[in-house]
Every structure is written in structure tokens, then in C-alpha cells.
C-alpha atoms as a PDB file:
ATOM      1  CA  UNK A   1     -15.228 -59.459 -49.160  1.00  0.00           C
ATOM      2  CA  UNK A   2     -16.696 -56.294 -48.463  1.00  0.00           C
ATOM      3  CA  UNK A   3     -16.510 -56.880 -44.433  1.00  0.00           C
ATOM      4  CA  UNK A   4     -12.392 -56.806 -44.502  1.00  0.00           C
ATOM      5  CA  UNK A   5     -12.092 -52.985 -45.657  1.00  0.00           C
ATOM      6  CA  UNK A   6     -14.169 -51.700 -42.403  1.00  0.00           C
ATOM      7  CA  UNK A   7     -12.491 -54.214 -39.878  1.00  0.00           C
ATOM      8  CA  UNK A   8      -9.158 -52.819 -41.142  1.00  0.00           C
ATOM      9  CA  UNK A   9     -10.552 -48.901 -40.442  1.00  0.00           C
ATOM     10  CA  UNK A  10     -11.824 -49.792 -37.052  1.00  0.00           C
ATOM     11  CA  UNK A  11      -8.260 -51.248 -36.203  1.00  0.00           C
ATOM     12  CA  UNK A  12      -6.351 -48.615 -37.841  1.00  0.00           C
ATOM     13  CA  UNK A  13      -8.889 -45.829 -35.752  1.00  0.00           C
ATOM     14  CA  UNK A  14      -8.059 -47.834 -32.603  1.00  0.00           C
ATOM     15  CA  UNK A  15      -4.031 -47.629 -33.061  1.00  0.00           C
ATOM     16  CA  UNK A  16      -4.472 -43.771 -33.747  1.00  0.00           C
ATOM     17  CA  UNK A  17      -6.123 -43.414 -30.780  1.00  0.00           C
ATOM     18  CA  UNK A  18      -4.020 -45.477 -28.467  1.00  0.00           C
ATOM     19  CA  UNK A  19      -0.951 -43.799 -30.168  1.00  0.00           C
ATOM     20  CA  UNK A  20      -2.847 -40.629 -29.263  1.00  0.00           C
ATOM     21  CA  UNK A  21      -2.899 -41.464 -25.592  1.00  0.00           C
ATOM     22  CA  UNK A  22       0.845 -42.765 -25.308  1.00  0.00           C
ATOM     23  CA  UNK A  23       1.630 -39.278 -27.028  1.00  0.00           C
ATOM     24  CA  UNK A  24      -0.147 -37.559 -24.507  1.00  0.00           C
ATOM     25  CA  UNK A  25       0.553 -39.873 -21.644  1.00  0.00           C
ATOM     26  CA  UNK A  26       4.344 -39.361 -21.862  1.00  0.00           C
ATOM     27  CA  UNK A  27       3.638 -35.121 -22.374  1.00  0.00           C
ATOM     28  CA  UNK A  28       1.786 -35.113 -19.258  1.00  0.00           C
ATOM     29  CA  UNK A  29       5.183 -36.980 -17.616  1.00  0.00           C
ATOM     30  CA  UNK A  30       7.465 -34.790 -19.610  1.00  0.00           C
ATOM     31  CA  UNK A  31       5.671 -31.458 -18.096  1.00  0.00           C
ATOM     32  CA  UNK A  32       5.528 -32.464 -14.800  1.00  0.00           C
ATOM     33  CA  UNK A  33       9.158 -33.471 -14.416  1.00  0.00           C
ATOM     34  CA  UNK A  34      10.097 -30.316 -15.292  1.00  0.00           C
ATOM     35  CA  UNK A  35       7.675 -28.583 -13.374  1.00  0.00           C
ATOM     36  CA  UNK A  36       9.237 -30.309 -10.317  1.00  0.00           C
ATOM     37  CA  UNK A  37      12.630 -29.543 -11.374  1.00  0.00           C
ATOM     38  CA  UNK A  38      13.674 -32.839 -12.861  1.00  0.00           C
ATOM     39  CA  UNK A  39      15.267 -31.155 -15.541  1.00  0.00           C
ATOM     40  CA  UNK A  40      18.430 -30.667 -13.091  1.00  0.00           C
ATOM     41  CA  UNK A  41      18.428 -33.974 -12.040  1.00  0.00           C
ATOM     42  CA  UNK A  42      21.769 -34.706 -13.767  1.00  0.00           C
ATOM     43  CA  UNK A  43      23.302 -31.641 -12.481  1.00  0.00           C
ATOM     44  CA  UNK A  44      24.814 -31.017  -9.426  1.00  0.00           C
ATOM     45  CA  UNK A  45      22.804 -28.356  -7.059  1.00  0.00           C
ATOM     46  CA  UNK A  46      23.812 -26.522  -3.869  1.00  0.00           C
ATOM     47  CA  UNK A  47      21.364 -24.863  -1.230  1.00  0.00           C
ATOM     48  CA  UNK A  48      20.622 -21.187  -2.367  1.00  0.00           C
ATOM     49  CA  UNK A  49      18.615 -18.871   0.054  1.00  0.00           C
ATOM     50  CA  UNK A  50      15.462 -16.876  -1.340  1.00  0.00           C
ATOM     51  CA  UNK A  51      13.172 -14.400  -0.682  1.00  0.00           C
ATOM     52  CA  UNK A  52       9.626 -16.061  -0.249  1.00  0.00           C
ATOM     53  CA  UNK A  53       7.760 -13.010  -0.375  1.00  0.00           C
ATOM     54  CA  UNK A  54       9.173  -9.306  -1.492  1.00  0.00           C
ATOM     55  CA  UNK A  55      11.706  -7.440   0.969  1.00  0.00           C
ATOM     56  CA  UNK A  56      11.213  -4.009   1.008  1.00  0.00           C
ATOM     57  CA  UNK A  57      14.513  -1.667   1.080  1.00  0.00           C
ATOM     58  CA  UNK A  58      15.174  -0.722   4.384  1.00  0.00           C
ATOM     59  CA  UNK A  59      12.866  -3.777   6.249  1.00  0.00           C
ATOM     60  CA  UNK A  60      14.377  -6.208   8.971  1.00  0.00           C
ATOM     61  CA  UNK A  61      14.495  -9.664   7.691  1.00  0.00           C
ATOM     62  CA  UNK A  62      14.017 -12.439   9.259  1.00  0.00           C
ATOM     63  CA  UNK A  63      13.012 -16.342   9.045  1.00  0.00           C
ATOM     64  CA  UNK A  64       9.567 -15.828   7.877  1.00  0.00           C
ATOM     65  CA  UNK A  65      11.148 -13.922   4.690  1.00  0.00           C
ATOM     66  CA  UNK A  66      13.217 -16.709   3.422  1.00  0.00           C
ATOM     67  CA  UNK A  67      13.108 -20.061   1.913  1.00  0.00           C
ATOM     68  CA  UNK A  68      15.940 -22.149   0.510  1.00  0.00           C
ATOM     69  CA  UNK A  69      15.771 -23.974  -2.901  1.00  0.00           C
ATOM     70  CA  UNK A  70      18.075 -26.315  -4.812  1.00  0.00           C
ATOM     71  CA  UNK A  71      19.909 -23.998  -7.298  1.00  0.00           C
ATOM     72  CA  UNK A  72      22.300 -25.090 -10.113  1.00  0.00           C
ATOM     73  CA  UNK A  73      25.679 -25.110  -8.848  1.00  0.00           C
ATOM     74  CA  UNK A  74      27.512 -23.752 -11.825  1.00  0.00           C
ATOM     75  CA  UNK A  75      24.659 -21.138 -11.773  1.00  0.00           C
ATOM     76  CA  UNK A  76      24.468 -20.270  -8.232  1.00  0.00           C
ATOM     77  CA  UNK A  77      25.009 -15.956  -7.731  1.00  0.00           C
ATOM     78  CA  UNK A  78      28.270 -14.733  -5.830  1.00  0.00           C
ATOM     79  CA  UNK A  79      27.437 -13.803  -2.350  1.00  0.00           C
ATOM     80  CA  UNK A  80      24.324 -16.214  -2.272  1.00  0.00           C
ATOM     81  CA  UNK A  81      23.718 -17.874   0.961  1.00  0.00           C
ATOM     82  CA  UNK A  82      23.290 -21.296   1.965  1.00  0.00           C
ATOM     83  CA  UNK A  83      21.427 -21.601   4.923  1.00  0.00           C
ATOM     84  CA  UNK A  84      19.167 -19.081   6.258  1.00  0.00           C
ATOM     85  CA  UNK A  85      21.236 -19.161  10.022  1.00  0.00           C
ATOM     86  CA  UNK A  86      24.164 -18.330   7.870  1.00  0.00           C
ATOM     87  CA  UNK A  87      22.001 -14.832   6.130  1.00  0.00           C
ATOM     88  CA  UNK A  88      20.863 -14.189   9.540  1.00  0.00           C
ATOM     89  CA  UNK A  89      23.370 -14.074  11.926  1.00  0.00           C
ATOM     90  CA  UNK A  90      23.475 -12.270  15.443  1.00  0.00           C
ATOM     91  CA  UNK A  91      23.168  -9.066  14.143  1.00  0.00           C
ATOM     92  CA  UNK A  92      19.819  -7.865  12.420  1.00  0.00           C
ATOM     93  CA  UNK A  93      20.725  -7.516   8.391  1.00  0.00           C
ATOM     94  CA  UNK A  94      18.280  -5.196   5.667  1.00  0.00           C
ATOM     95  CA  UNK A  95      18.112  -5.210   2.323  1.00  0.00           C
ATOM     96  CA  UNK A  96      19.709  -2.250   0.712  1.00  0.00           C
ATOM     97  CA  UNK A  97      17.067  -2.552  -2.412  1.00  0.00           C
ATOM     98  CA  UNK A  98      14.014  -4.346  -2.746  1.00  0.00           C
ATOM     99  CA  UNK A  99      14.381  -8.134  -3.086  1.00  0.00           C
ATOM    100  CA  UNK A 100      11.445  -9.903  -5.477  1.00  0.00           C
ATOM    101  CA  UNK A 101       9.982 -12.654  -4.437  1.00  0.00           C
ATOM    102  CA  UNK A 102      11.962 -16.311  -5.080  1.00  0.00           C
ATOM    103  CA  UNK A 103      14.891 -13.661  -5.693  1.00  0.00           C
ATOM    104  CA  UNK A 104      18.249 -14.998  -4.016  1.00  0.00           C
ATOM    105  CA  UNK A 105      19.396 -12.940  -1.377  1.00  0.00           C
ATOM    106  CA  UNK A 106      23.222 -11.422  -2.177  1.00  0.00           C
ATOM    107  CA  UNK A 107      25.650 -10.341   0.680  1.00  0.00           C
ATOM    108  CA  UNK A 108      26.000  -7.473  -1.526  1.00  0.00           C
ATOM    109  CA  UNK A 109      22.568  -6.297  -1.376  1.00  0.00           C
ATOM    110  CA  UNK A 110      22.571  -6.390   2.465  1.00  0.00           C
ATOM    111  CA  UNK A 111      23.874  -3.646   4.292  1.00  0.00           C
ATOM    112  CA  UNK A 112      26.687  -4.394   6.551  1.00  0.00           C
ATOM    113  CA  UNK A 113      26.183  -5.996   9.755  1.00  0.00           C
ATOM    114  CA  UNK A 114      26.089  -4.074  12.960  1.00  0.00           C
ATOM    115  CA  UNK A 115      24.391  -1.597  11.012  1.00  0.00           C
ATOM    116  CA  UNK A 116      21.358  -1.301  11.804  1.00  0.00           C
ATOM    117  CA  UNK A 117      18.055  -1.256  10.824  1.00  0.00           C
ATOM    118  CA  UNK A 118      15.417   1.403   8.954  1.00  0.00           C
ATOM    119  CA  UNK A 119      16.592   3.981   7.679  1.00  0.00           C
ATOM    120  CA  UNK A 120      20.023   4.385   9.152  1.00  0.00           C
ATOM    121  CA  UNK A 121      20.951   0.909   7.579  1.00  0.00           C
ATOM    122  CA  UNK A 122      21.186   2.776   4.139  1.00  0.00           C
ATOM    123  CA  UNK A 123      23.383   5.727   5.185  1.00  0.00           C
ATOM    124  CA  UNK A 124      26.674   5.100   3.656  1.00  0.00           C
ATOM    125  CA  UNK A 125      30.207   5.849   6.356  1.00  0.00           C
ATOM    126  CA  UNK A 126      30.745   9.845   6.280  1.00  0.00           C
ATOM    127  CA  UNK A 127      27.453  10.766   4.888  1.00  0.00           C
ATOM    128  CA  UNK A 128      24.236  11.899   6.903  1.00  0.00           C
ATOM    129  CA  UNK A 129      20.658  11.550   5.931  1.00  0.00           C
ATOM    130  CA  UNK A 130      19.091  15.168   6.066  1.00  0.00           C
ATOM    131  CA  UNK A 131      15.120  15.535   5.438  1.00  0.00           C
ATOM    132  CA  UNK A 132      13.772  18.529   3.458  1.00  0.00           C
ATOM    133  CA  UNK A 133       9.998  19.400   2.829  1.00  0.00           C
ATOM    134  CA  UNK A 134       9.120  20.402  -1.042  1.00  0.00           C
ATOM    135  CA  UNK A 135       5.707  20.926  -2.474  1.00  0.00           C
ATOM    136  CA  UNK A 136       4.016  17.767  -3.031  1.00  0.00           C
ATOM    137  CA  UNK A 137       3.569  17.828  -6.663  1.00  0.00           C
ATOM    138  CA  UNK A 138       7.573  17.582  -7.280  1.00  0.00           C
ATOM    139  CA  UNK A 139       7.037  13.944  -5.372  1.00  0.00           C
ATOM    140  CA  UNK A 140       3.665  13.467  -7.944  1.00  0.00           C
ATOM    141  CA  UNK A 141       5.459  14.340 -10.807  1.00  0.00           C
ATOM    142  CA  UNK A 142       8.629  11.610 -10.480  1.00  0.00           C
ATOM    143  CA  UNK A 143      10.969  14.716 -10.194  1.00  0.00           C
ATOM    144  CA  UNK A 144      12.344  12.918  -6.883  1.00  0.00           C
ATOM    145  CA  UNK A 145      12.447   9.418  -6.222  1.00  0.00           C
ATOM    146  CA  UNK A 146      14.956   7.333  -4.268  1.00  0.00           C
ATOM    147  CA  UNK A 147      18.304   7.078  -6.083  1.00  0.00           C
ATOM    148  CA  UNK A 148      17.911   9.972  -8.204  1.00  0.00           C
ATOM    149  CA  UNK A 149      20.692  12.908  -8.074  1.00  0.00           C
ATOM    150  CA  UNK A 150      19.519  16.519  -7.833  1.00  0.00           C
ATOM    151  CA  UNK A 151      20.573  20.273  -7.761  1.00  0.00           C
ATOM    152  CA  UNK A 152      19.429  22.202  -4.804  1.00  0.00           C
ATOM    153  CA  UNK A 153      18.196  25.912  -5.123  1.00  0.00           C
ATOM    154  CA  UNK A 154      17.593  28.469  -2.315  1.00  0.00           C
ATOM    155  CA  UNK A 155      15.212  30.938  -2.765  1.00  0.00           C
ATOM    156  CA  UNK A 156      16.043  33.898   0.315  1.00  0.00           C
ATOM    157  CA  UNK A 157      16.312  37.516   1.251  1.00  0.00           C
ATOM    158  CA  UNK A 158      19.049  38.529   3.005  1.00  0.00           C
ATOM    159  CA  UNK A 159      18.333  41.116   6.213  1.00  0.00           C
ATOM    160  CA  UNK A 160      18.221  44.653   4.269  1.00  0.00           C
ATOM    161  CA  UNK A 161      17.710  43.278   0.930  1.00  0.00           C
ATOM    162  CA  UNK A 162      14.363  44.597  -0.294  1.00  0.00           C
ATOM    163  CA  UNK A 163      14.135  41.573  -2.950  1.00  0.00           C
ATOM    164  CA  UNK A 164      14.786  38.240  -2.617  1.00  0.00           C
ATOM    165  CA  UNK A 165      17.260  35.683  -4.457  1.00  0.00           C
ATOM    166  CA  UNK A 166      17.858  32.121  -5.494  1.00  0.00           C
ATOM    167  CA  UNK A 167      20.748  30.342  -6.181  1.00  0.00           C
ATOM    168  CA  UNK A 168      21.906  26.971  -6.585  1.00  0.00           C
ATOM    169  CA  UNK A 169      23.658  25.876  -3.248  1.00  0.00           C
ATOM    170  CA  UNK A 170      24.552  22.277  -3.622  1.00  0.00           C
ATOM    171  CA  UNK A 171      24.681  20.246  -6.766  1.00  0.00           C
ATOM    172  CA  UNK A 172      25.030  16.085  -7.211  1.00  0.00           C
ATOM    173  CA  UNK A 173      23.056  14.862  -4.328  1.00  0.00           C
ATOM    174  CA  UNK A 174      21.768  11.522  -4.003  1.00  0.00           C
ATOM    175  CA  UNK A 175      18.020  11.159  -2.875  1.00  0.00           C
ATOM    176  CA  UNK A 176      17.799   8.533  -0.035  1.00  0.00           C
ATOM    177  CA  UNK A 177      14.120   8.110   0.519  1.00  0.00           C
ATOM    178  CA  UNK A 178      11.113  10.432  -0.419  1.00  0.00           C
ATOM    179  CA  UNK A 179       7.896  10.246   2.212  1.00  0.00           C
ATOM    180  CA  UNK A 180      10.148   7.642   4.253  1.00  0.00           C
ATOM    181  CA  UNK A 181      10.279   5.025   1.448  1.00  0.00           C
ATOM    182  CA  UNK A 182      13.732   4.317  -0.378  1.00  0.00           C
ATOM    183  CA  UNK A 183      12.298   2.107  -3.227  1.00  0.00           C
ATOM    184  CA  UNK A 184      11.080   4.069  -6.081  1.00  0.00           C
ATOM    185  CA  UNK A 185       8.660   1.165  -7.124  1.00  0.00           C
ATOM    186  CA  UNK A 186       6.615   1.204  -3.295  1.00  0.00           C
ATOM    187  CA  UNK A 187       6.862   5.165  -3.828  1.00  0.00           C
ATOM    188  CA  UNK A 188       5.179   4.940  -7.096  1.00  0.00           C
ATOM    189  CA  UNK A 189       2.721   2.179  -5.588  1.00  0.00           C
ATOM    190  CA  UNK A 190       1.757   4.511  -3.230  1.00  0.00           C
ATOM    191  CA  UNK A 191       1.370   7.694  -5.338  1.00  0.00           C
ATOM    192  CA  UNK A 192      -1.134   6.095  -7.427  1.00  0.00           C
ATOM    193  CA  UNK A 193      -3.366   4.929  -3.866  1.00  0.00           C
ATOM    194  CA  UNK A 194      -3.262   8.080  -3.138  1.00  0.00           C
ATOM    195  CA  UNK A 195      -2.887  10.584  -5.987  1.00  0.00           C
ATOM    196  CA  UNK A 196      -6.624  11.931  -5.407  1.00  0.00           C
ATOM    197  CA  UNK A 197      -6.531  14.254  -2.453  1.00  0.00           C
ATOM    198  CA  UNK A 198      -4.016  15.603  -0.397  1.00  0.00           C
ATOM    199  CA  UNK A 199      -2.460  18.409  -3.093  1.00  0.00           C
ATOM    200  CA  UNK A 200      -1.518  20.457  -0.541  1.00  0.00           C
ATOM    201  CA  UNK A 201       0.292  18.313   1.444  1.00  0.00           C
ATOM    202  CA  UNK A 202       4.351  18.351   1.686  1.00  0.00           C
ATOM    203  CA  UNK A 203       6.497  15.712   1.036  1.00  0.00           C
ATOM    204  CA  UNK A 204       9.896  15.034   3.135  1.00  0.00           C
ATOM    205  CA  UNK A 205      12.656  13.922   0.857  1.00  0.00           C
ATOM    206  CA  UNK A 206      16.009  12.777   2.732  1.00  0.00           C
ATOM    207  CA  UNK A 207      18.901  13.816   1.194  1.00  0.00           C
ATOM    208  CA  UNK A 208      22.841  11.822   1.232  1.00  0.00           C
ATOM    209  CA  UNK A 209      24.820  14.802   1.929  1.00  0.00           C
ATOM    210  CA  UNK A 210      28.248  15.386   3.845  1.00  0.00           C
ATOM    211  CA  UNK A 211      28.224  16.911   7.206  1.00  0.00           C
ATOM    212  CA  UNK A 212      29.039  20.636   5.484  1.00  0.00           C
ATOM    213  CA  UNK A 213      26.450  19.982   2.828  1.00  0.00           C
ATOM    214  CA  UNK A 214      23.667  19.208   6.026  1.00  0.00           C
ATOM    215  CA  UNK A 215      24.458  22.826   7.334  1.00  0.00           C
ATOM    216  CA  UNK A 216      24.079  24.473   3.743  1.00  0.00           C
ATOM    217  CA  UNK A 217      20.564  22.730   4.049  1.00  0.00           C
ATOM    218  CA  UNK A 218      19.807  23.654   7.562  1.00  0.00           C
ATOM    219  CA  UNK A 219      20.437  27.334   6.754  1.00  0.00           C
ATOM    220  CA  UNK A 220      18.386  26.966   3.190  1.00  0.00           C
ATOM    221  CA  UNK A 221      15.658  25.593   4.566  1.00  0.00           C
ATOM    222  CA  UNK A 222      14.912  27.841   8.159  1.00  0.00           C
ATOM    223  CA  UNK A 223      15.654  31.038   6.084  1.00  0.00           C
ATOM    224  CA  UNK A 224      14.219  30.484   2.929  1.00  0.00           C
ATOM    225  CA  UNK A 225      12.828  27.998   0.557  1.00  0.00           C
ATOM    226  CA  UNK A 226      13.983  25.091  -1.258  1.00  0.00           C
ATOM    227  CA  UNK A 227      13.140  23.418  -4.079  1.00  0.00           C
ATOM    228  CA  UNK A 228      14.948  20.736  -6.529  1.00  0.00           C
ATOM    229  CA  UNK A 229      15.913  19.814  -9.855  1.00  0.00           C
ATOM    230  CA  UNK A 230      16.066  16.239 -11.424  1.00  0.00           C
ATOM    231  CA  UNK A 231      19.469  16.074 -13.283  1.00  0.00           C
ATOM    232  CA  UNK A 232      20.999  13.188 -15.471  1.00  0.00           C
ATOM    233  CA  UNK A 233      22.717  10.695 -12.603  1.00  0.00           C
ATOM    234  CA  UNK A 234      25.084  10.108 -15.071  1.00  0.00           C
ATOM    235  CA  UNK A 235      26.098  13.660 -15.682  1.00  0.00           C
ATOM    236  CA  UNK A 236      28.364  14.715 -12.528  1.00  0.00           C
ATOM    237  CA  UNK A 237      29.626  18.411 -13.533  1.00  0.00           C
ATOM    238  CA  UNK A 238      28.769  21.190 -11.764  1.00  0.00           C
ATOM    239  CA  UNK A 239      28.019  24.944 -12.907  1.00  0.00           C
ATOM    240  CA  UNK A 240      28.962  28.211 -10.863  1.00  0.00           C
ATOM    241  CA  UNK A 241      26.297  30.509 -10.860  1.00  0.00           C
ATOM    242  CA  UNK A 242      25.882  34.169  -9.329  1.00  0.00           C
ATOM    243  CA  UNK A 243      22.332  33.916  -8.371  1.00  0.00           C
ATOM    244  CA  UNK A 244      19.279  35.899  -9.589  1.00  0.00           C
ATOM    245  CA  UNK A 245      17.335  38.637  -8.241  1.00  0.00           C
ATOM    246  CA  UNK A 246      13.833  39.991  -8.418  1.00  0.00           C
ATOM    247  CA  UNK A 247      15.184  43.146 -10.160  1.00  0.00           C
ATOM    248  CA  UNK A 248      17.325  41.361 -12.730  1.00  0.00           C
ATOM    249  CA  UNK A 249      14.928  38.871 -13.551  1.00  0.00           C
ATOM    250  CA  UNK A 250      12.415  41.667 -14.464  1.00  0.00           C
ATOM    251  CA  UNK A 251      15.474  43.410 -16.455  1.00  0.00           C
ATOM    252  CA  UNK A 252      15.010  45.998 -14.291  1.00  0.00           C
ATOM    253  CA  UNK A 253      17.680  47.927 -11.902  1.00  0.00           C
ATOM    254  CA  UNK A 254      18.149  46.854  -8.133  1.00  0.00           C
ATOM    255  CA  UNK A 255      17.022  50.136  -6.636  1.00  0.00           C
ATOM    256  CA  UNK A 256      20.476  49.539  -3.733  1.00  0.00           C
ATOM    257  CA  UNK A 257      22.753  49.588  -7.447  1.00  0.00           C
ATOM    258  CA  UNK A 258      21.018  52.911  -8.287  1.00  0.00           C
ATOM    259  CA  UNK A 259      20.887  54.338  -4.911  1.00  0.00           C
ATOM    260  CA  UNK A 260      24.811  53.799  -4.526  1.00  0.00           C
ATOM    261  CA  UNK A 261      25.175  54.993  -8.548  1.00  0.00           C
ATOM    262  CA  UNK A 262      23.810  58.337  -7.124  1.00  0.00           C
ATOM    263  CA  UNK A 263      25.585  58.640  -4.236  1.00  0.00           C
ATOM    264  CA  UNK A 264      29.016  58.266  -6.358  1.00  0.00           C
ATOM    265  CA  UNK A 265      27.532  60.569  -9.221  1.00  0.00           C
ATOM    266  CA  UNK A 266      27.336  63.247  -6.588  1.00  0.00           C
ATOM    267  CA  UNK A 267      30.454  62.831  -4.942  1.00  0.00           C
ATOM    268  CA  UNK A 268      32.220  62.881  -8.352  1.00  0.00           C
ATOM    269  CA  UNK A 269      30.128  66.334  -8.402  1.00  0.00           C
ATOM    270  CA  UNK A 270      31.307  67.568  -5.495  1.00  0.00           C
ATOM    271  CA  UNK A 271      34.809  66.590  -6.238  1.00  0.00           C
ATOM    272  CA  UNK A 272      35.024  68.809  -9.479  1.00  0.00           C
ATOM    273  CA  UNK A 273      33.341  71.620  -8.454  1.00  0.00           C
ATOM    274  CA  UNK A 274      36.131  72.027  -5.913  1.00  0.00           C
ATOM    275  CA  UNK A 275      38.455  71.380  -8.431  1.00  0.00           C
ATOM    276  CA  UNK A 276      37.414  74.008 -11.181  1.00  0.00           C
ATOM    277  CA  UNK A 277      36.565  76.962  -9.644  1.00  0.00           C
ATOM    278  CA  UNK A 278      38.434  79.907  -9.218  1.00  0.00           C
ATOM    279  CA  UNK A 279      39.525  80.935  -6.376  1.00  0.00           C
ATOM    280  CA  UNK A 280      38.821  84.488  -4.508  1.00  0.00           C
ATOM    281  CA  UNK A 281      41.711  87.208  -5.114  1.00  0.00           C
ATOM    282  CA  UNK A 282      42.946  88.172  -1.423  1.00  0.00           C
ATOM    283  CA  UNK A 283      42.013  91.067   0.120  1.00  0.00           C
ATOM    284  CA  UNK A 284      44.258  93.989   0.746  1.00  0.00           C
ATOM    285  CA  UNK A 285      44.989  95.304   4.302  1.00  0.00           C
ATOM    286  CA  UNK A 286      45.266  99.010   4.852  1.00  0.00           C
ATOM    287  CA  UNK A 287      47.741 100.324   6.598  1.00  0.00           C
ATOM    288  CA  UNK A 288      46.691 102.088  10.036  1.00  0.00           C
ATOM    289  CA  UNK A 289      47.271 105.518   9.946  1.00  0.00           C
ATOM    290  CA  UNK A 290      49.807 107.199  12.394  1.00  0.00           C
ATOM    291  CA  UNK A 291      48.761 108.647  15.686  1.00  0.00           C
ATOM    292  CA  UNK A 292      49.338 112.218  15.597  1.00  0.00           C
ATOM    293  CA  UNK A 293      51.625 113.462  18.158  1.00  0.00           C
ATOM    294  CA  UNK A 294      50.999 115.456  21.411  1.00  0.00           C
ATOM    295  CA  UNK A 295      51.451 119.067  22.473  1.00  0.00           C
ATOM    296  CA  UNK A 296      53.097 119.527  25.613  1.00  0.00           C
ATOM    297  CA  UNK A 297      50.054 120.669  27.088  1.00  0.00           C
ATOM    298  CA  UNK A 298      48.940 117.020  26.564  1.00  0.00           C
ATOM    299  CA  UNK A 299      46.570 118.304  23.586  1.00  0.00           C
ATOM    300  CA  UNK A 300      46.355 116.612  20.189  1.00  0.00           C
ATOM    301  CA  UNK A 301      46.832 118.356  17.346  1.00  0.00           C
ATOM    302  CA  UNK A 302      45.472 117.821  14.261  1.00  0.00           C
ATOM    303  CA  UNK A 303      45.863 119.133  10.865  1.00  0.00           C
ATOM    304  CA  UNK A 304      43.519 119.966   8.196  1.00  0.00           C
ATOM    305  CA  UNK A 305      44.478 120.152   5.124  1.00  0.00           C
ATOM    306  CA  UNK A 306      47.892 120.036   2.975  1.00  0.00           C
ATOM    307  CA  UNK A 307      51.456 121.525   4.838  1.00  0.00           C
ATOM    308  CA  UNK A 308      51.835 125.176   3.736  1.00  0.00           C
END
């Protein structure tokens, strides 16, 4: 009587565990279907082109950089390739932005064919890429960084000036690349490699400006220096200013201003002195006095005194 109460444990231990192992057996089968993508396998799917590693902004792609997956068909991206002869083409194509890893690759993140690659790939119709060097700490601090809109300043003194002044020449530009690199991500990347060191070094930051904007920023540049300013990309008005000098940034007077106040202040002198003063009575002529008359002996005679 007493043996029927243990035989019934061991069997009931032994179902758990098998139980157990189907549980687990059909988990295992569960996970790797839908590690293999077998959770698609009743949906339609269409041939999708990725990136197999990351595509830099900028870099030439080519077979080695792509791979093409199944993708959902109701989920597949506009502008998503299907074949990587199709992405490729005769012409050499570059990614206008960085493309991540198993990222598909859009037509509309490409530039446009015939383009060309590097840098000249990313220079919009109309527009010209112009480099500037600034201090390197403006490219340390994330005050420029590809995409970002700036205000450019001039700092110069004009031939005869005796100080110098700065103004804001150009306002809403669009930063291209900074140190040759147009994604702000491999720019940071490499700021933190190689933050210690090199303080004194320039950076180059290439500007998207408009043929008449480029010579604003040749002239800037050779006669003076330049220097930016990070503004909102979303904020697109711009400010007229008159400039600042040395002399009015000190509050004190531009010694030209008080030179030509002086020269006025003694004109204005001059001018009503001659205005005021009298003027000199005229003199009065005398007379000549007769010539007495002859004798007829040719002598003169002359008279002394009053007629008698």
C-alpha cells in the first residue's frame, strides 16, 4: 500500500520533465524560425538592396558595399533598389549622407548620376563649395559641423583706417564639410581620436555659397579675418548691421570723426568772423594842389602868405 504513493511521484516527476523538454524543444524552433526570417514566410517579399557595411557621405560605392535581402513587400522604402546592377549603373553614384549598415539604399539619398564623386558630388546646381580656415577650437567646440547654417563676420581695416572693423558679411550659409568630412558623426569620431594635441592647428570648413557670396569670402578672408557663428537652421531672417569699430566698442571717439569735427568747427570760425566784423571806414583822398603859374621870364612864383 505504501509503494503506490511514490510510483505515482516518480511518474508524475517524469511527465513534468518531458513536458519541460517539449516546452523548450518547440522555443528553441520558435526562435530560430524567426531568427531566419520565417516570420515572413506568409508574406510576399521583393529584393531590397542594402548597405553591408556603413557608406560614408561623399564615398564611391560599389559591389563590395552592398548586399540584397528579402524585404516585406508592403514594407519595402520608395526609391529602394532591387538589384545591385540596377544601384550601380554606368556612372559612379555617392551617398549624399551616411548609410548604416543593413540600411537600404534610397535613390534619394544618392546624388544624381553623372555627378561625380568626393566632394563635388554634394554641391547642389548654382552653388560652389568655398573653403575657409577658422581657429580650431570653433571645429572642437561643435560650433561647425556639416549641415549646420552660420553667419559670417569679417574682422578688417580698410587702407587709412587707423582701427579695424567687423561686420557681418553673409548670413544663412550651409556648412558642406568641416576638415574634408561632410558627416557630422565621422567629424565627431574623429575629434575625440584626436582632441589631445594639435590646438593650434586650423580647420578648413567648406562653405555652400552662390558665386557672389564666394567673392564676399575671397575678399574676407585675404584681407582680414573670419570667423563664424552657429545660428538656429530653422531660423532664416537676416539682420542689417553697420559694423563696429575699435573706437566705438571702447565708447570712445574715432579720432578721423574728431579730426573732421575740428576741421568744420574752424571753418564755421572762420566763416563768422568774416561775417561780424566791421568793416574799415575809407580813406579820404586829398586833392593835389594847383601848380602855380609862370612868369614870363620862365620863373615860378610863389606866394607866402594871405593876398593883401
Amino acid at each position: 500500500m505504501t509503494a503506490r504513493p511514490g510510483r505515482a511521484a516518480r511518474f508524475g516527476a517524469l511527465g513534468f520533465t518531458l513536458l519541460a523538454l517539449a516546452l523548450t524543444g518547440l522555443t528553441a524552433l520558435l526562435l530560430a524560425r524567426l531568427m531566419s526570417g520565417g516570420q515572413y514566410a506568409g508574406e510576399p517579399t521583393e529584393p531590397v538592396v542594402v548597405a553591408r557595411r556603413t557608406i560614408a557621405a561623399a564615398e564611391r560605392i560599389n559591389e563590395d558595399h552592398l548586399k540584397v535581402i528579402r524585404w516585406p513587400a508592403s514594407a519595402v522604402p520608395e526609391g529602394a533598389f532591387a538589384s545591385i546592377d540596377a544601384l550601380l549603373g554606368p556612372d559612379p553614384r555617392v551617398p549624399l549622407q551616411t548609410v548604416l549598415a543593413g540600411e537600404p539604399v534610397l535613390q534619394s539619398r544618392l546624388a544624381s548620376p553623372g555627378a561625380g564623386t568626393g566632394m563635388a558630388s554634394l554641391v547642389p546646381p548654382d552653388l560652389r563649395a568655398f573653403p575657409i580656415p577658422v581657429d580650431r577650437w570653433i571645429a572642437d567646440a561643435r560650433l561647425v559641423y556639416p549641415q549646420a547654417v552660420v553667419d559670417v563676420l569679417t574682422t578688417v581695416r580698410a587702407p587709412g583706417d587707423r582701427y579695424a572693423t567687423t561686420k557681418v558679411v553673409l548670413q544663412n550659409v550651409r556648412v558642406l564639410a568641416v576638415d574634408g568630412l561632410s558627416d557630422a558623426a565621422e567629424l565627431a569620431r574623429r575629434l575625440e581620436e584626436g582632441r589631445s594635441g594639435g590646438a593650434d592647428r586650423r580647420s578648413v570648413v567648406t562653405l555652400l555659397v552662390n558665386p557672389e557670396e564666394a567673392e564676399v569670402l575671397a575678399l574676407a578672408s585675404r584681407e582680414g579675418k573670419v570667423d563664424l557663428m552657429l545660428r538656429n537652421a530653422g531660423d532664416a531672417r537676416t539682420v542689417s548691421t553697420f559694423g563696429l569699430t575699435v573706437s566705438e566698442l571702447l565708447g570712445e571717439a574715432d579720432p578721423s570723426e574728431v579730426e573732421a569735427a575740428l576741421a568744420g568747427q574752424r571753418a564755421l570760425e572762420r566763416q563768422v568772423e568774416a561775417t561780424t566784423a566791421e568793416p574799415e571806414p575809407p580813406r579820404r583822398r586829398r586833392r593835389p594842389r594847383p601848380t602855380p603859374p609862370a612868369d614870363a621870364s620862365g620863373t615860378k612864383t610863389i606866394r607866402v602868405g594871405g593876398d593883401r
